[in-house]
C-alpha atoms as a PDB file:
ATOM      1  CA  UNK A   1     120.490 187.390  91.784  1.00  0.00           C
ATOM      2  CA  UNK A   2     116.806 187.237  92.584  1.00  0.00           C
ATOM      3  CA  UNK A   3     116.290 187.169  96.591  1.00  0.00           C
ATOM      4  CA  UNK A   4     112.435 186.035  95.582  1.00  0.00           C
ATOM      5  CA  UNK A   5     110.746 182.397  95.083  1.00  0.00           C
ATOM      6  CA  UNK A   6     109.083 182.541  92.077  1.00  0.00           C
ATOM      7  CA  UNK A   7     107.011 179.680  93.828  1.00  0.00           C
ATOM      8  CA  UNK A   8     106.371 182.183  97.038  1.00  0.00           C
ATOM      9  CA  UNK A   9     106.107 185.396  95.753  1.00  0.00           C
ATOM     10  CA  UNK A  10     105.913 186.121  91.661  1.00  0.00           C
ATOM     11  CA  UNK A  11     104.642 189.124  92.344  1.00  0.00           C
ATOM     12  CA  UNK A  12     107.669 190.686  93.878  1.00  0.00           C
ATOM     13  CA  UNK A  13     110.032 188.178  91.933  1.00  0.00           C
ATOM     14  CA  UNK A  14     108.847 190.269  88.462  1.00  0.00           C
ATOM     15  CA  UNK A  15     109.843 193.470  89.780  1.00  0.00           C
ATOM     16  CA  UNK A  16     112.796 192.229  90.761  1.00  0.00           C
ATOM     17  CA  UNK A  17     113.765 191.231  87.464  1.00  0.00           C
ATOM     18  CA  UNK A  18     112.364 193.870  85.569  1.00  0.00           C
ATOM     19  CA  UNK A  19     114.127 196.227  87.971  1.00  0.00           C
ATOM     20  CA  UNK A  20     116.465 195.154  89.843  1.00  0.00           C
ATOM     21  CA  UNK A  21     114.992 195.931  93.306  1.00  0.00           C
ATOM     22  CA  UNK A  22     114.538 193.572  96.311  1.00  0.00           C
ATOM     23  CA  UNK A  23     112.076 195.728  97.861  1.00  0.00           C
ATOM     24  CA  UNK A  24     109.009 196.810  95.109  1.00  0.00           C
ATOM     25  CA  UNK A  25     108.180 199.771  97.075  1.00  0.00           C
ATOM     26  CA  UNK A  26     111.754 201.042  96.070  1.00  0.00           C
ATOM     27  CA  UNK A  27     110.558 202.583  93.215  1.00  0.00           C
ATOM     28  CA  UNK A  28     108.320 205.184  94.356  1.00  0.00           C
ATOM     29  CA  UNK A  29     110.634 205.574  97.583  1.00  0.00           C
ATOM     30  CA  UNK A  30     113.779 206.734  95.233  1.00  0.00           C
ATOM     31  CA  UNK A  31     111.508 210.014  93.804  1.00  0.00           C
ATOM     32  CA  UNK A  32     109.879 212.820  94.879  1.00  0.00           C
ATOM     33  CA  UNK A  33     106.210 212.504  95.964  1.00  0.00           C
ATOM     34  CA  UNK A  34     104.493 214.910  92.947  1.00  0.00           C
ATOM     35  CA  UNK A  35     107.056 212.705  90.766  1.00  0.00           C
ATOM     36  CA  UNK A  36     104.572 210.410  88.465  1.00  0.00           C
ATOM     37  CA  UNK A  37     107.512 207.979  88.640  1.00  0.00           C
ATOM     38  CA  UNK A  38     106.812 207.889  92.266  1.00  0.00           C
ATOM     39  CA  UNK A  39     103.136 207.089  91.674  1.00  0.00           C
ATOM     40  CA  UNK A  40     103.549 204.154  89.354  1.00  0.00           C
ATOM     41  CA  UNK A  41     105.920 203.168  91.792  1.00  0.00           C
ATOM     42  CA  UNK A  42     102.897 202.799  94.486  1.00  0.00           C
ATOM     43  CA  UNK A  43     100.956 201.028  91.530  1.00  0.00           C
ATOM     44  CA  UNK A  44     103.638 198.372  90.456  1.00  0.00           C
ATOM     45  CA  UNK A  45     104.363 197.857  94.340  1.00  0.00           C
ATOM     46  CA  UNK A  46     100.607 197.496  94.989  1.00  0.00           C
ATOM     47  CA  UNK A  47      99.844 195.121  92.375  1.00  0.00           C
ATOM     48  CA  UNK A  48     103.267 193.078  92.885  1.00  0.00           C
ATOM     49  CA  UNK A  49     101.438 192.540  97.015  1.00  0.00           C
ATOM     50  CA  UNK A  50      98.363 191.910  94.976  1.00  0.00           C
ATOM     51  CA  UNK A  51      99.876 188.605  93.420  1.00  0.00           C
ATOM     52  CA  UNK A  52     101.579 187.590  95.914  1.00  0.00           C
ATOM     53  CA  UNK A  53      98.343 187.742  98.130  1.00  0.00           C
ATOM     54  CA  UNK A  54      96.716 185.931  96.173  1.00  0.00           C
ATOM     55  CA  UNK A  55      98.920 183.200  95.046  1.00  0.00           C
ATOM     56  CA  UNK A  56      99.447 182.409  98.652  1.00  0.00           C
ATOM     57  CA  UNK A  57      95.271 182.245  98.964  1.00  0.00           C
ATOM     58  CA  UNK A  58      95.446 180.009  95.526  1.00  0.00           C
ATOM     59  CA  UNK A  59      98.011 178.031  96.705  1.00  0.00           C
ATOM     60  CA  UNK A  60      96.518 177.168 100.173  1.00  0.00           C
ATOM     61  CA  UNK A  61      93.118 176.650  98.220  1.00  0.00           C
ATOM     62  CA  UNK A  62      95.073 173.966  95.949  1.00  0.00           C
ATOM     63  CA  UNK A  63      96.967 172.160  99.419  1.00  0.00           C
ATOM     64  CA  UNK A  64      93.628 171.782 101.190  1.00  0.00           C
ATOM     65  CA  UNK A  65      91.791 170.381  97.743  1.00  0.00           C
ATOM     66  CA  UNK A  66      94.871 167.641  97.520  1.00  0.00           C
ATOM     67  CA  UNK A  67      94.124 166.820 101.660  1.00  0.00           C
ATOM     68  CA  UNK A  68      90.984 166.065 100.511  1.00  0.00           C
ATOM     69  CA  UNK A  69      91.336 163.816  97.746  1.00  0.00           C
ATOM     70  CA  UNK A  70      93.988 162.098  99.818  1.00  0.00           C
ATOM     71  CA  UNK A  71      91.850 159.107 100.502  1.00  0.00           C
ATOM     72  CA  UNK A  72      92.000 158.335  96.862  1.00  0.00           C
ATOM     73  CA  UNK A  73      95.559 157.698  96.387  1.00  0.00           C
ATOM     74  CA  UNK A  74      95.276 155.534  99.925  1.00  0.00           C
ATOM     75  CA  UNK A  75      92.181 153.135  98.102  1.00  0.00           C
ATOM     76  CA  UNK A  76      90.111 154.367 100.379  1.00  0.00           C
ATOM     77  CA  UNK A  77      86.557 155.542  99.183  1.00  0.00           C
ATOM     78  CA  UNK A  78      84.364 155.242 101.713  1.00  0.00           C
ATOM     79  CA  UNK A  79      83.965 158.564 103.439  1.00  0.00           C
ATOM     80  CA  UNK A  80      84.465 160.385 100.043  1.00  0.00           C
ATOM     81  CA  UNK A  81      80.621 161.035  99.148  1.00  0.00           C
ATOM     82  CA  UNK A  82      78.492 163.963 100.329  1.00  0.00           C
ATOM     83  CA  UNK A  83      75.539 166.085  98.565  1.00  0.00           C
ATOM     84  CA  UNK A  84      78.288 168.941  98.482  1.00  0.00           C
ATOM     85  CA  UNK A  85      80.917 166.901  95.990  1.00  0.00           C
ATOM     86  CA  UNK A  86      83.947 165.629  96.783  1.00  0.00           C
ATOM     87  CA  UNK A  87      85.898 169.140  96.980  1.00  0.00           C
ATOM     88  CA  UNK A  88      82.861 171.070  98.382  1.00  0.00           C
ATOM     89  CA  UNK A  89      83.305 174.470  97.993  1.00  0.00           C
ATOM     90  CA  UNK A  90      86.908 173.832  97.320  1.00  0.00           C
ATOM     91  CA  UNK A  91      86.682 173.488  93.655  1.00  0.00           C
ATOM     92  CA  UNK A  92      84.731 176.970  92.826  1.00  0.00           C
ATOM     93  CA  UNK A  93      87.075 178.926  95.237  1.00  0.00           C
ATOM     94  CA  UNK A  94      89.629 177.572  92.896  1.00  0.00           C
ATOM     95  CA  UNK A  95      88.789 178.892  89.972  1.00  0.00           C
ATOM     96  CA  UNK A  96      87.760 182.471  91.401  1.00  0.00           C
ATOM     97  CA  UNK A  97      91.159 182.128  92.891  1.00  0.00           C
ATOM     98  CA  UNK A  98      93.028 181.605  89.516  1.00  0.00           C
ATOM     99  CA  UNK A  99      91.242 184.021  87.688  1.00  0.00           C
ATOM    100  CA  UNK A 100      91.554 186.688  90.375  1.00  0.00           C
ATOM    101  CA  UNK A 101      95.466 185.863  90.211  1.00  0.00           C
ATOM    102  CA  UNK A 102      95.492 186.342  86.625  1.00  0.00           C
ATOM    103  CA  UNK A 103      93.859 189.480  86.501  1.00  0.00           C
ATOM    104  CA  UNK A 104      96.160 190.964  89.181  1.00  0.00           C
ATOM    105  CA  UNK A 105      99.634 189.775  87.303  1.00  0.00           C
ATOM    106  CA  UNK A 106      97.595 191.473  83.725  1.00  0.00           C
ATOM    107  CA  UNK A 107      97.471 194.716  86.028  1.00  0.00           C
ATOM    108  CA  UNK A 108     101.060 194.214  87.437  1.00  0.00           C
ATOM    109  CA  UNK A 109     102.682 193.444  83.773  1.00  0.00           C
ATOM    110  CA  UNK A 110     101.016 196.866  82.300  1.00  0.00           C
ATOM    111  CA  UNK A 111     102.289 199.186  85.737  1.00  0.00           C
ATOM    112  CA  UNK A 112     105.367 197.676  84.670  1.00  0.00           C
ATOM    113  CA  UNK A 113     104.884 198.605  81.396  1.00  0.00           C
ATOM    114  CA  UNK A 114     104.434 201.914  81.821  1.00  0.00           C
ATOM    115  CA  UNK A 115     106.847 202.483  84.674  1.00  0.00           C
ATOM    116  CA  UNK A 116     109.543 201.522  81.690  1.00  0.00           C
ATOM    117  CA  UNK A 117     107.699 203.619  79.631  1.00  0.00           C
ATOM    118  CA  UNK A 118     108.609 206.527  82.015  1.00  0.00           C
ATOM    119  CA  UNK A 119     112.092 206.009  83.141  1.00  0.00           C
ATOM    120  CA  UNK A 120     114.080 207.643  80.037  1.00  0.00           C
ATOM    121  CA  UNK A 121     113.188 211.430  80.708  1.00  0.00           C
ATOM    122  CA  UNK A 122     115.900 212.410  78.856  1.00  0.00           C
ATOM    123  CA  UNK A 123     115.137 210.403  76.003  1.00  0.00           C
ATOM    124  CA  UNK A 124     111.217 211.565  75.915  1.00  0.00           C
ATOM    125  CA  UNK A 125     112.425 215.499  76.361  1.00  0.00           C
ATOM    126  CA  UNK A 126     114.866 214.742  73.059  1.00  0.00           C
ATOM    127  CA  UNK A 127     112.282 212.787  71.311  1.00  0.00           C
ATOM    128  CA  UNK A 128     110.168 215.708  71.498  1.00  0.00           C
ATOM    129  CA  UNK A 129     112.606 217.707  70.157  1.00  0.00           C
ATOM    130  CA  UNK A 130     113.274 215.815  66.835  1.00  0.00           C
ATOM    131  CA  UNK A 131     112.140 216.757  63.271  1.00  0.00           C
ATOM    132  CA  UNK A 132     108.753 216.272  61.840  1.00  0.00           C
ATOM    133  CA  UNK A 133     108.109 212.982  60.581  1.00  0.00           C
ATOM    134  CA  UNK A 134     109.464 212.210  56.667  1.00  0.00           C
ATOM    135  CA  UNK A 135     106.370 211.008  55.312  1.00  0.00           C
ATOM    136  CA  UNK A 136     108.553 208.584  52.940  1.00  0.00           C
ATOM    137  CA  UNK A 137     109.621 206.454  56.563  1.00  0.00           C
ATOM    138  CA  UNK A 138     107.470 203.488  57.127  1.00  0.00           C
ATOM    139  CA  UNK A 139     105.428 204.072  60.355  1.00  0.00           C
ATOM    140  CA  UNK A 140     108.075 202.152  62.343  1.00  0.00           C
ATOM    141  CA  UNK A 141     110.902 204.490  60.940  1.00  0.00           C
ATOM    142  CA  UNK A 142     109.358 207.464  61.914  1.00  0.00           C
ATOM    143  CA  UNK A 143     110.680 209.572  64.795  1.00  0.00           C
ATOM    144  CA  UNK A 144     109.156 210.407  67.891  1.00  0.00           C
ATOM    145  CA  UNK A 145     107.375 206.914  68.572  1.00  0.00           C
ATOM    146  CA  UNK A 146     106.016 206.227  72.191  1.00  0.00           C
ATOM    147  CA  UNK A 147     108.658 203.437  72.075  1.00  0.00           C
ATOM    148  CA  UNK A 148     111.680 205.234  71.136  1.00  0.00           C
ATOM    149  CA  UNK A 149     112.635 204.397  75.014  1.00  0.00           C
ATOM    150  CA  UNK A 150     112.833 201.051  74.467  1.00  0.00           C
ATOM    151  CA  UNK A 151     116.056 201.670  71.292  1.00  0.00           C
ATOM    152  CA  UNK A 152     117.640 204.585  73.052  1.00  0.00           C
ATOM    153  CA  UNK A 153     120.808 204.683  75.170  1.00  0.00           C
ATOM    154  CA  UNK A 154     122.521 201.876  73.467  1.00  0.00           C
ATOM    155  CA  UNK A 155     119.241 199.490  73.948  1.00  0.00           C
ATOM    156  CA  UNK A 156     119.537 198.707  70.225  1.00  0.00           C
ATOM    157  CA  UNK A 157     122.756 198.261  69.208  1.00  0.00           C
ATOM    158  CA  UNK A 158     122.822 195.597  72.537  1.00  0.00           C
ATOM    159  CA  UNK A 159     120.045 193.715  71.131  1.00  0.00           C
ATOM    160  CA  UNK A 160     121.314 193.404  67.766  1.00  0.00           C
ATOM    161  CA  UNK A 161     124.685 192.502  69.769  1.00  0.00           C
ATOM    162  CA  UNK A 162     122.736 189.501  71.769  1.00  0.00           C
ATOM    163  CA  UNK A 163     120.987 188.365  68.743  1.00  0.00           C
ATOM    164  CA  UNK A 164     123.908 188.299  66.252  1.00  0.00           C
ATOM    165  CA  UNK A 165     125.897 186.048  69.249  1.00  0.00           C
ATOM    166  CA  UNK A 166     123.339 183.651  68.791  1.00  0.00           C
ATOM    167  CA  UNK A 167     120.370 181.473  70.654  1.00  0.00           C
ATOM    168  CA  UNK A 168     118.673 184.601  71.934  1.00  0.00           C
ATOM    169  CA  UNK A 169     114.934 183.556  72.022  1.00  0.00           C
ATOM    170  CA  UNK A 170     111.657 185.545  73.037  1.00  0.00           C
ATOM    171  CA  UNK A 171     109.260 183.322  76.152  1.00  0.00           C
ATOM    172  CA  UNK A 172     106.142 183.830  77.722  1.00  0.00           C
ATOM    173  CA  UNK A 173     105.589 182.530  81.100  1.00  0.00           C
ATOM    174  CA  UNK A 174     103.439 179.563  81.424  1.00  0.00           C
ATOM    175  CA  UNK A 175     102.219 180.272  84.782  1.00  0.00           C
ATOM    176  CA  UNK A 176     102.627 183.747  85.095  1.00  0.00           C
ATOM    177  CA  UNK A 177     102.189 185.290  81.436  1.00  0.00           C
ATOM    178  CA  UNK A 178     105.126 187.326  81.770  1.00  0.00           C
ATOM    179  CA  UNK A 179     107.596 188.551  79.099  1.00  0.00           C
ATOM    180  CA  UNK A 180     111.345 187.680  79.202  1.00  0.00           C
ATOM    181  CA  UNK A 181     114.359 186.600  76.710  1.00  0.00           C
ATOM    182  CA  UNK A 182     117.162 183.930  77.076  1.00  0.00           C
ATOM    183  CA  UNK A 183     120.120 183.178  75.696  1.00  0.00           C
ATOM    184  CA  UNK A 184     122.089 180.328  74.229  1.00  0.00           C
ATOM    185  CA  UNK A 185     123.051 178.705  77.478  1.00  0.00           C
ATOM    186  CA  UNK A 186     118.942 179.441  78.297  1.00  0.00           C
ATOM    187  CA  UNK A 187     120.013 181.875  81.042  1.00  0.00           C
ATOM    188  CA  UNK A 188     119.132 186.111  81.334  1.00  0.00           C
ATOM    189  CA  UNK A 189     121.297 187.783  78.671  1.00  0.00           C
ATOM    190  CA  UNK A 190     123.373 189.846  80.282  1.00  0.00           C
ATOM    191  CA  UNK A 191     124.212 192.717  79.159  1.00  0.00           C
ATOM    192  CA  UNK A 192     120.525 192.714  79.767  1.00  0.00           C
ATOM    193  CA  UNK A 193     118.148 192.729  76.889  1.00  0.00           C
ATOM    194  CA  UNK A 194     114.246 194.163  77.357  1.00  0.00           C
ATOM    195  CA  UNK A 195     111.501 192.535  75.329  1.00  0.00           C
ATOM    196  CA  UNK A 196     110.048 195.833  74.773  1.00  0.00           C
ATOM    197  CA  UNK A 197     113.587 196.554  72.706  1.00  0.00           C
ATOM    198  CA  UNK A 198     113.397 192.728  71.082  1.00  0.00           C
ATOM    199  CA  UNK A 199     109.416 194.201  70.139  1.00  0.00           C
ATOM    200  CA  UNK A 200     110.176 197.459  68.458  1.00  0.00           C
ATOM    201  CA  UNK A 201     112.874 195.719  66.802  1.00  0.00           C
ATOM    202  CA  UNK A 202     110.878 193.434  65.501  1.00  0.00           C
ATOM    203  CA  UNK A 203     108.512 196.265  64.193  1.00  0.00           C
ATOM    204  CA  UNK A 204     110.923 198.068  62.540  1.00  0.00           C
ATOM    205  CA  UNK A 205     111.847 194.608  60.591  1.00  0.00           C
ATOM    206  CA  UNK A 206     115.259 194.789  62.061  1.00  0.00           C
ATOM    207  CA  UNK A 207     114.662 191.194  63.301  1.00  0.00           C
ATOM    208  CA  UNK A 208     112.997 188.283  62.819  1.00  0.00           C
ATOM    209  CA  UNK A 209     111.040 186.078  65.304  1.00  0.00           C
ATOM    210  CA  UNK A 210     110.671 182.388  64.485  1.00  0.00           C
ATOM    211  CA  UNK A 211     106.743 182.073  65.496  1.00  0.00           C
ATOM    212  CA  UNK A 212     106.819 178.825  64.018  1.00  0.00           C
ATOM    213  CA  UNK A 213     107.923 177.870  67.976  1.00  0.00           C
ATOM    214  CA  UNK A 214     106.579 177.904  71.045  1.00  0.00           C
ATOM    215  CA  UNK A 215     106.324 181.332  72.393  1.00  0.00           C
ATOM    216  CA  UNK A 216     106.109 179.377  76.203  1.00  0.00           C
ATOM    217  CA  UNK A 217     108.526 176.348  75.220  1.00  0.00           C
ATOM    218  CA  UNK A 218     111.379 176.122  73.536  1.00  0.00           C
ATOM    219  CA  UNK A 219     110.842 180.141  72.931  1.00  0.00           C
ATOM    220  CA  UNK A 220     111.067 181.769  69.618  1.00  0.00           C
ATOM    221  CA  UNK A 221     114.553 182.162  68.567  1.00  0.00           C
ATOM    222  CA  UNK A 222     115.098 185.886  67.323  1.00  0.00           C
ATOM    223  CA  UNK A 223     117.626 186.554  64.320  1.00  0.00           C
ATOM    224  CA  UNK A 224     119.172 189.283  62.293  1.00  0.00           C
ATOM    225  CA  UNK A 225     117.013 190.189  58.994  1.00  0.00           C
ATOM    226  CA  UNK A 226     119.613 192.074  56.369  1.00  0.00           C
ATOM    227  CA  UNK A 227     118.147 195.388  57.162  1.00  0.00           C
ATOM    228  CA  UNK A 228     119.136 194.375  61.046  1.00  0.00           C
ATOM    229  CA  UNK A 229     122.797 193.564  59.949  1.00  0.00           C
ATOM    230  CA  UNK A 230     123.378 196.639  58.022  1.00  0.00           C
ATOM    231  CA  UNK A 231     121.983 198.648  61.063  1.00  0.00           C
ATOM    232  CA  UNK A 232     124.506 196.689  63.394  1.00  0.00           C
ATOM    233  CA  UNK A 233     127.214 197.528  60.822  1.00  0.00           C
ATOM    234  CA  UNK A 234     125.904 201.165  60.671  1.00  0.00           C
ATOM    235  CA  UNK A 235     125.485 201.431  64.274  1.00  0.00           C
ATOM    236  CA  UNK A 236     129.502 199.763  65.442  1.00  0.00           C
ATOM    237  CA  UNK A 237     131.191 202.419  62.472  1.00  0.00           C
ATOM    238  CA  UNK A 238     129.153 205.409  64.188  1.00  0.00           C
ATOM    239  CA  UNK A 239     130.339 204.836  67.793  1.00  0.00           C
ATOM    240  CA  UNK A 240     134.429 204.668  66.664  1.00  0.00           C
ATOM    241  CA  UNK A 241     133.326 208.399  64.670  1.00  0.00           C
ATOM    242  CA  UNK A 242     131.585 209.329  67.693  1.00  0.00           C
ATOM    243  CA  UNK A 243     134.275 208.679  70.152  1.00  0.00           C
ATOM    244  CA  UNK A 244     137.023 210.454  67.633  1.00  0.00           C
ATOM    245  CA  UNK A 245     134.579 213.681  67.356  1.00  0.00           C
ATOM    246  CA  UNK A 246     134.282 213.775  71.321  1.00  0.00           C
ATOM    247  CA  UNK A 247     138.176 213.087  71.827  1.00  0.00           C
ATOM    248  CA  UNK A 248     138.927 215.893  69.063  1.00  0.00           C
ATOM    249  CA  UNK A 249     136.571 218.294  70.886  1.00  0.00           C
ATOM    250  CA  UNK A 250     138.173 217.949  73.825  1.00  0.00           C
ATOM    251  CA  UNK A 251     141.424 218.026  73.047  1.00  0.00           C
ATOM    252  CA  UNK A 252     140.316 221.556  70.794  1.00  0.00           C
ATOM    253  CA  UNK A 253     139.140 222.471  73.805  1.00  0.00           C
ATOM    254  CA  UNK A 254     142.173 221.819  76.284  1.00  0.00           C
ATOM    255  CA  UNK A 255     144.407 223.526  73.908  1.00  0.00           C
ATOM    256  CA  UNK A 256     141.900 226.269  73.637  1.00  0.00           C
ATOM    257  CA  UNK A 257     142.513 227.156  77.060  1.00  0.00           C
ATOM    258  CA  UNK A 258     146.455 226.266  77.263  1.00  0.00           C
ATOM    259  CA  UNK A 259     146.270 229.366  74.532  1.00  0.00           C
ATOM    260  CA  UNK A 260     144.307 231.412  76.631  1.00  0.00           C
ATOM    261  CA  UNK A 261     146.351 231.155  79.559  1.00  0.00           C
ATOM    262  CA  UNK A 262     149.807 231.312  77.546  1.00  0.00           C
ATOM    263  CA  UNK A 263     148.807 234.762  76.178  1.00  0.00           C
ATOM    264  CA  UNK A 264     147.421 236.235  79.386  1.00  0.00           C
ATOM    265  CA  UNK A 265     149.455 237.930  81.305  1.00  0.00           C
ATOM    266  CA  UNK A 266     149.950 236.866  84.334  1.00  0.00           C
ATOM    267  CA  UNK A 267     149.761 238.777  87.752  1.00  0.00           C
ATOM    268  CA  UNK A 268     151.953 237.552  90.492  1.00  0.00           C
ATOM    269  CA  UNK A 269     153.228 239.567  93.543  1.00  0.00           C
ATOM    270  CA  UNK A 270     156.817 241.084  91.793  1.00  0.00           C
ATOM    271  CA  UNK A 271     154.727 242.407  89.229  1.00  0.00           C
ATOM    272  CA  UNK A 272     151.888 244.699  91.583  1.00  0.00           C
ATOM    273  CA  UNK A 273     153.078 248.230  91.525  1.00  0.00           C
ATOM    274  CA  UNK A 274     154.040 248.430  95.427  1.00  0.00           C
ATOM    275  CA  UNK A 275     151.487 250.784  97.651  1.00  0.00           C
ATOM    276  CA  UNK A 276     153.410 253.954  98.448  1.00  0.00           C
ATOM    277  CA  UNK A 277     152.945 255.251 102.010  1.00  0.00           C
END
């Protein structure tokens, strides 16, 4: 559960729900310092203080504007002209306020960005190893996309999972402009889902995206296209055939070894040729 009030601090409340961390500065902490991870860390943390700091500003900007139009809701008029306007210097600090805010979470959402763009290693060192691109796969077929990250590990086959269970829909943040998905009962799918996976899923025409909603309210409601149900069929017959070829390699294995052993002689203590003296 988020420890953060959305209300209090967004800033930090993203990173918590992108990654899971209560304290943002956790994810340079956890790697080395040359580590770029541990850079982008500093950036995400940084820019997740950023919007906090100045939410807080815009927020105490917004409590001292409603002080001063107080007098309004009371009928009382009297003492509310002056050649500096009603707000003063309230209103312009305001705006500079809000659009400062904005620009800081449009900073914060791409360090995010790329931090997730980062995190599979693995997955980037074997993307680099696959073939050469077939030039008869459409663009979002082809291998060795900067967003194979966001399919690998099991990413897709959960997506298609969420989607095919139904209600999964695709939101925008009103206030805050973020990404994030729901499900049927409008809460955080979990097993978690990432947009980025929902996004190259959609790309690859494996779903489809109802933008005939509201991307802030209700959310567009994602569903399986036929090429996305044949890949869900594909993808649940290829992990049973996976899990047989590991079990049968292992058990080839085991028995490789039981063979070894069984025609080794072995060498215990009555069989050493006693040391004459």
């Amino acid at each position: 559960m988020n420890p953060h009030d959305t209300a209090k601090r967004p800033g930090t409340h993203l990173v918590a729900e992108e990654f899971g961390v209560e304290d943002p500065w956790a994810l340079s902490d956890d790697h080395p310092p040359r580590d770029p991870l541990h850079l982008l860390g500093r950036m995400v943390a940084e820019a997740a203080c950023d919007v906090d700091e100045l939410h807080g500003e815009l927020t105490r900007a917004a409590q001292s504007a409603i002080e001063l139009l107080e007098p309004f809701g009371r009928g009382d008029s009297a003492g509310l002209r002056g050649w500096d306007g009603i707000l003063r210097t309230a209103g312009p600090q305001i705006d500079l306020l809000a659009a400062r805010r904005s620009a800081a979470f449009e900073q914060l959402n791409q360090a995010v960005s790329t931090y997730h763009r980062l995190l599979p290693e693995s997955d980037a060192e074997q993307a680099s190893k696959a073939p050469r691109q077939n030039p008869d796969l459409a663009p979002e077929q082809a291998p060795g996309r900067d967003d194979d990250w966001a399919i690998a590990g099991g990413r897709q086959l959960g997506a298609l999972e969420a989607v095919e269970a139904g209600g999964l829909r695709f939101h925008q943040s009103t206030a805050y402009g973020y990404i994030y998905l729901s499900d049927g009962r409008g809460q955080r799918p979990n097993p978690e889902v990432w947009p980025e996976t929902v996004r190259r899923l959609v790309a690859d025409g494996l779903l489809d995206q109802d933008t005939s909603e509201g991307l802030y309210r209700p959310g567009q409601l994602l569903s399986l296209t036929p090429q996305g149900e044949a890949a869900l069929r594909d993808a649940r017959t290829a992990t049973p055939r996976v899990s047989a070829a590991l079990s049968r390699s292992n058990t080839a294995a085991i028995s490789d070894v039981v063979s070894d052993s069984a025609v080794t002689p072995a060498t215990s203590a009555a069989t050493k040729p006693s040391r004459t003296h």
